[in-house]
N, C-alpha and C. Protein backbone atom coordinates (compact mmCIF):
# COMPACT_ATOMS: atom_id res chain seq x y z
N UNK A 1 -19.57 19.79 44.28
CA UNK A 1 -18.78 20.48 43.30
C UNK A 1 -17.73 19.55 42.69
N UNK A 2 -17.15 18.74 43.29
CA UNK A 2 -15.85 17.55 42.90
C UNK A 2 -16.48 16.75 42.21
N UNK A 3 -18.16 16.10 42.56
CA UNK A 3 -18.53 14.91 42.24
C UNK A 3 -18.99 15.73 40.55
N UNK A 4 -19.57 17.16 40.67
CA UNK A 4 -19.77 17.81 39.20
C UNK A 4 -18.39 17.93 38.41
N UNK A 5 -17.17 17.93 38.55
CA UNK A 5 -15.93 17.76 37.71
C UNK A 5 -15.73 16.63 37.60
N UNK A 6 -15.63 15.64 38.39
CA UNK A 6 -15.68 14.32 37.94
C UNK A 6 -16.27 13.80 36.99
N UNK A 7 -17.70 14.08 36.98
CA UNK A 7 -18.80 13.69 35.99
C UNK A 7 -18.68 14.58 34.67
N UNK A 8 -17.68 15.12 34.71
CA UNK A 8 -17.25 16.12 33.01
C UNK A 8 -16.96 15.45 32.97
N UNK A 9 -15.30 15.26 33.69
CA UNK A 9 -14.35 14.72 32.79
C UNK A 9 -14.33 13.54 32.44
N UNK A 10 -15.46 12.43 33.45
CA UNK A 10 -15.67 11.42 32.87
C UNK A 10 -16.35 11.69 31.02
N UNK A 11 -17.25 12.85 31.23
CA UNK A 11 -17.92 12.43 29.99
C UNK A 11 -17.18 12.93 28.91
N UNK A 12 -16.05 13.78 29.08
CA UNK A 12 -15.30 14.40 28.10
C UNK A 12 -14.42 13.18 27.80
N UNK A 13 -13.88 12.51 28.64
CA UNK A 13 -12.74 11.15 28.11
C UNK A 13 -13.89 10.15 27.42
N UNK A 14 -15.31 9.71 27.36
CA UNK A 14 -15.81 8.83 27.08
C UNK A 14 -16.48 9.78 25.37
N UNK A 15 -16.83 10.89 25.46
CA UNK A 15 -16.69 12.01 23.80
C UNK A 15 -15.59 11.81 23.00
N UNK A 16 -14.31 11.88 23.74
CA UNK A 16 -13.38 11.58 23.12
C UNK A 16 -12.87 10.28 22.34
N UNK A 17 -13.05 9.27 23.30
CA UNK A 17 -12.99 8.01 22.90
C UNK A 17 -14.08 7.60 21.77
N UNK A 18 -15.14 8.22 22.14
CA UNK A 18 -15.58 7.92 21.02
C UNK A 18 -15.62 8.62 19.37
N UNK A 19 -14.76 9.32 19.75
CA UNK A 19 -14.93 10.35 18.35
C UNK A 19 -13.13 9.27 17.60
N UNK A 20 -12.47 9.28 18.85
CA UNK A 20 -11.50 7.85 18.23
C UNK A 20 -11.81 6.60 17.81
N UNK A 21 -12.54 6.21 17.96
CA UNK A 21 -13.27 4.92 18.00
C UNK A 21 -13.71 4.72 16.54
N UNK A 22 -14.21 6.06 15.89
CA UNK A 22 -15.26 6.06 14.97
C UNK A 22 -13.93 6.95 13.97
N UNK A 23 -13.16 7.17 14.49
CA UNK A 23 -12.25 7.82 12.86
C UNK A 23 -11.47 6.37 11.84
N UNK A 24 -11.56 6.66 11.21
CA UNK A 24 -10.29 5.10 10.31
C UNK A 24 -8.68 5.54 10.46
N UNK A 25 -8.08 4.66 11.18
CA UNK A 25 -6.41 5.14 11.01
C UNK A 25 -6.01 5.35 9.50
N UNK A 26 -4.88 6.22 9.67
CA UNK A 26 -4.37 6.41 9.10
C UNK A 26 -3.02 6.39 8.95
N UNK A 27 -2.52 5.11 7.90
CA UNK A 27 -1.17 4.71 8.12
C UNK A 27 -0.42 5.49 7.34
N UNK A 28 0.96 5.68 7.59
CA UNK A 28 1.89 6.40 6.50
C UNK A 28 3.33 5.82 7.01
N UNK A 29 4.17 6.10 5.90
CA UNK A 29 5.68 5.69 6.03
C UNK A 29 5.94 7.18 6.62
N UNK A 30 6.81 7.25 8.06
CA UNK A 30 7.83 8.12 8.38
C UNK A 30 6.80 9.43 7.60
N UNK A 31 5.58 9.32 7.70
CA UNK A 31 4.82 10.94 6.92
C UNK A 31 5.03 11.23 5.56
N UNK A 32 5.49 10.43 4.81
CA UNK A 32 6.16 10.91 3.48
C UNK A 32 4.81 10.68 2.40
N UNK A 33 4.65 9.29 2.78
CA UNK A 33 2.99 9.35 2.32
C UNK A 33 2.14 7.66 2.98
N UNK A 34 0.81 8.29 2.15
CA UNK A 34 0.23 7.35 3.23
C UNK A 34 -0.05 5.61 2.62
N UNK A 35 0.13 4.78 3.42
CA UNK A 35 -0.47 3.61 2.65
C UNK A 35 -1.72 3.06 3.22
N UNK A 36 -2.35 3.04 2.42
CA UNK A 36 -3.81 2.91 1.62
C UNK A 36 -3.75 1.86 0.18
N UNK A 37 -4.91 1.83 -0.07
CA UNK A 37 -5.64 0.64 -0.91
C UNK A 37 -4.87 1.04 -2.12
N UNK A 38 -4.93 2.75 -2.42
CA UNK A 38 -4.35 2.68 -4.16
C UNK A 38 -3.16 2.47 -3.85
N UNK A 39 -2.36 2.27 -3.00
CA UNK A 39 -0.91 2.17 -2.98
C UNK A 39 -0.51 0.58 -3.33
N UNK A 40 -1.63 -0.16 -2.81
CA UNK A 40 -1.46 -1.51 -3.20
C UNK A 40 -1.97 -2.12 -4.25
N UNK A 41 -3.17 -1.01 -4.81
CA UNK A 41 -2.59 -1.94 -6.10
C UNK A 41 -1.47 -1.36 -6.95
N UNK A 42 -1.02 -0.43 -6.68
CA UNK A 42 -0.35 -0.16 -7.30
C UNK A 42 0.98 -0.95 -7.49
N UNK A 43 1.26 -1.76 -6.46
CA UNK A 43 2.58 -2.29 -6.15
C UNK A 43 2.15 -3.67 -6.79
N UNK A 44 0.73 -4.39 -6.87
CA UNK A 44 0.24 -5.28 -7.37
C UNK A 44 0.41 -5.21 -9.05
N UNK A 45 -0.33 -4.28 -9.35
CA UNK A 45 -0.27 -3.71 -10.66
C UNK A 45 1.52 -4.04 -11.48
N UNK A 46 2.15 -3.22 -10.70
CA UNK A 46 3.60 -3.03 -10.99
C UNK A 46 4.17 -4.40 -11.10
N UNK A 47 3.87 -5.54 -10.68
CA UNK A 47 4.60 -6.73 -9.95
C UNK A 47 4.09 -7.37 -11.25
N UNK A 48 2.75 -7.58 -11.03
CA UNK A 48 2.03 -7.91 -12.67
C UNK A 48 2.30 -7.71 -13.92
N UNK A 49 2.55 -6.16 -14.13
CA UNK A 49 3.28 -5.88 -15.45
C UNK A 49 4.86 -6.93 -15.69
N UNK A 50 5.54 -6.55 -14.48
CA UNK A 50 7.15 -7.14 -14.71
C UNK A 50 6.95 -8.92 -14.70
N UNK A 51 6.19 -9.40 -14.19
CA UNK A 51 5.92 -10.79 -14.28
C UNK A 51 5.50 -11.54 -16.03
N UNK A 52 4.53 -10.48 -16.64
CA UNK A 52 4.10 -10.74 -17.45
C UNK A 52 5.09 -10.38 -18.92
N UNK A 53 5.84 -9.22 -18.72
CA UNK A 53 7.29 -9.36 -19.55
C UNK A 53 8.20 -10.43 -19.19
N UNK A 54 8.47 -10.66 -18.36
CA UNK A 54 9.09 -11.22 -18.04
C UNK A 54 9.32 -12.88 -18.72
N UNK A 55 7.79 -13.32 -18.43
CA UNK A 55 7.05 -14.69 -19.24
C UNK A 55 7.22 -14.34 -20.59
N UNK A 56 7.00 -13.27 -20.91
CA UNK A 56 6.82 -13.03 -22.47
C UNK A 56 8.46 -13.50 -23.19
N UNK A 57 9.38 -12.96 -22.63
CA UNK A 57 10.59 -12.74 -22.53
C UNK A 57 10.98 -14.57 -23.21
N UNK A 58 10.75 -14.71 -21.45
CA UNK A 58 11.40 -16.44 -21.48
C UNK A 58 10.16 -17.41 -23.07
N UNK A 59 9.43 -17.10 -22.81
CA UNK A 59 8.62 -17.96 -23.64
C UNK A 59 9.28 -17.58 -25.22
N UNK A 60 9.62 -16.33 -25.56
CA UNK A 60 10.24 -15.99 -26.77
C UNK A 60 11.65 -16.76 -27.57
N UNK A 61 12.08 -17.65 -26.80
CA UNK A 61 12.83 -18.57 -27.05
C UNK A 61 14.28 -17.26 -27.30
N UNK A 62 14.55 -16.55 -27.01
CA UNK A 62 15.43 -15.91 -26.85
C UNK A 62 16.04 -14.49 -26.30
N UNK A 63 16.88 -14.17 -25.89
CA UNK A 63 17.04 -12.53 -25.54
C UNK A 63 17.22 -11.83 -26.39
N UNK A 64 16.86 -10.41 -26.48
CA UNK A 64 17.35 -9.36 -27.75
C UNK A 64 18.48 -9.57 -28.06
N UNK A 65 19.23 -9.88 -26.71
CA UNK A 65 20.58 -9.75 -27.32
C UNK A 65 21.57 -11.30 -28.19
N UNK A 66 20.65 -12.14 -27.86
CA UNK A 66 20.85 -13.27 -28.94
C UNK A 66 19.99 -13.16 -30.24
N UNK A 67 19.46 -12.34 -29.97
CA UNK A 67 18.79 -12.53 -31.43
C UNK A 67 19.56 -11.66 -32.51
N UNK A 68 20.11 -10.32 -31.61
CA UNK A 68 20.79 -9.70 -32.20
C UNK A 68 22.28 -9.87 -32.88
N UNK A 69 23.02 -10.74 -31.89
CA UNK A 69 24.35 -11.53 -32.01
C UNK A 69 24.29 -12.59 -33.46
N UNK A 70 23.06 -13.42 -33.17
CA UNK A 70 23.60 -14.74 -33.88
C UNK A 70 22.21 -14.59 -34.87
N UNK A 71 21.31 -13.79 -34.88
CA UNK A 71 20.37 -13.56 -36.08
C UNK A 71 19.55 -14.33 -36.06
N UNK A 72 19.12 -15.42 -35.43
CA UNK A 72 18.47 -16.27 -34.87
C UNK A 72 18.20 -16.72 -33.54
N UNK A 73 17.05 -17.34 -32.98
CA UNK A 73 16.89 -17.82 -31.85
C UNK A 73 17.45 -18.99 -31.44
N UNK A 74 17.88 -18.83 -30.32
CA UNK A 74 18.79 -20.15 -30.33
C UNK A 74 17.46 -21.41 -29.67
């Protein structure tokens, strides 16, 4: 009768493990939400946009606000 509970609960901890084994984690900040693939590009995406104003910016040979001041690029 002991050696038949033994042999469950072995096979119930080795069901289990495997039903863990085979799920994909799932990460999240503090539960608020989860990070995953669209989250990164999203932060990629975002980084990209501000990089690429940014270049645009400097390459323009001036700031709005010199262009606006002195009417020309300096």
């Amino acid at each position: 009768m002991a050696k038949n509970k033994s042999v469950e609960l072995l096979n119930n901890e080795l069901l289990d493990f495997h039903i863990m084994a085979h799920e994909e984690p799932i990460f999240t900040a503090c539960g608020l939400f989860s990070l995953d693939n669209s989250l990164m590009f999203s932060i990629i995406s975002q980084i990209t946009t501000y990089l690429v104003i940014i270049f645009q910016m400097a390459k323009g040979g001036g700031t709005t606000v010199e262009l606006a001041m002195n009417g020309k690029p300096s």
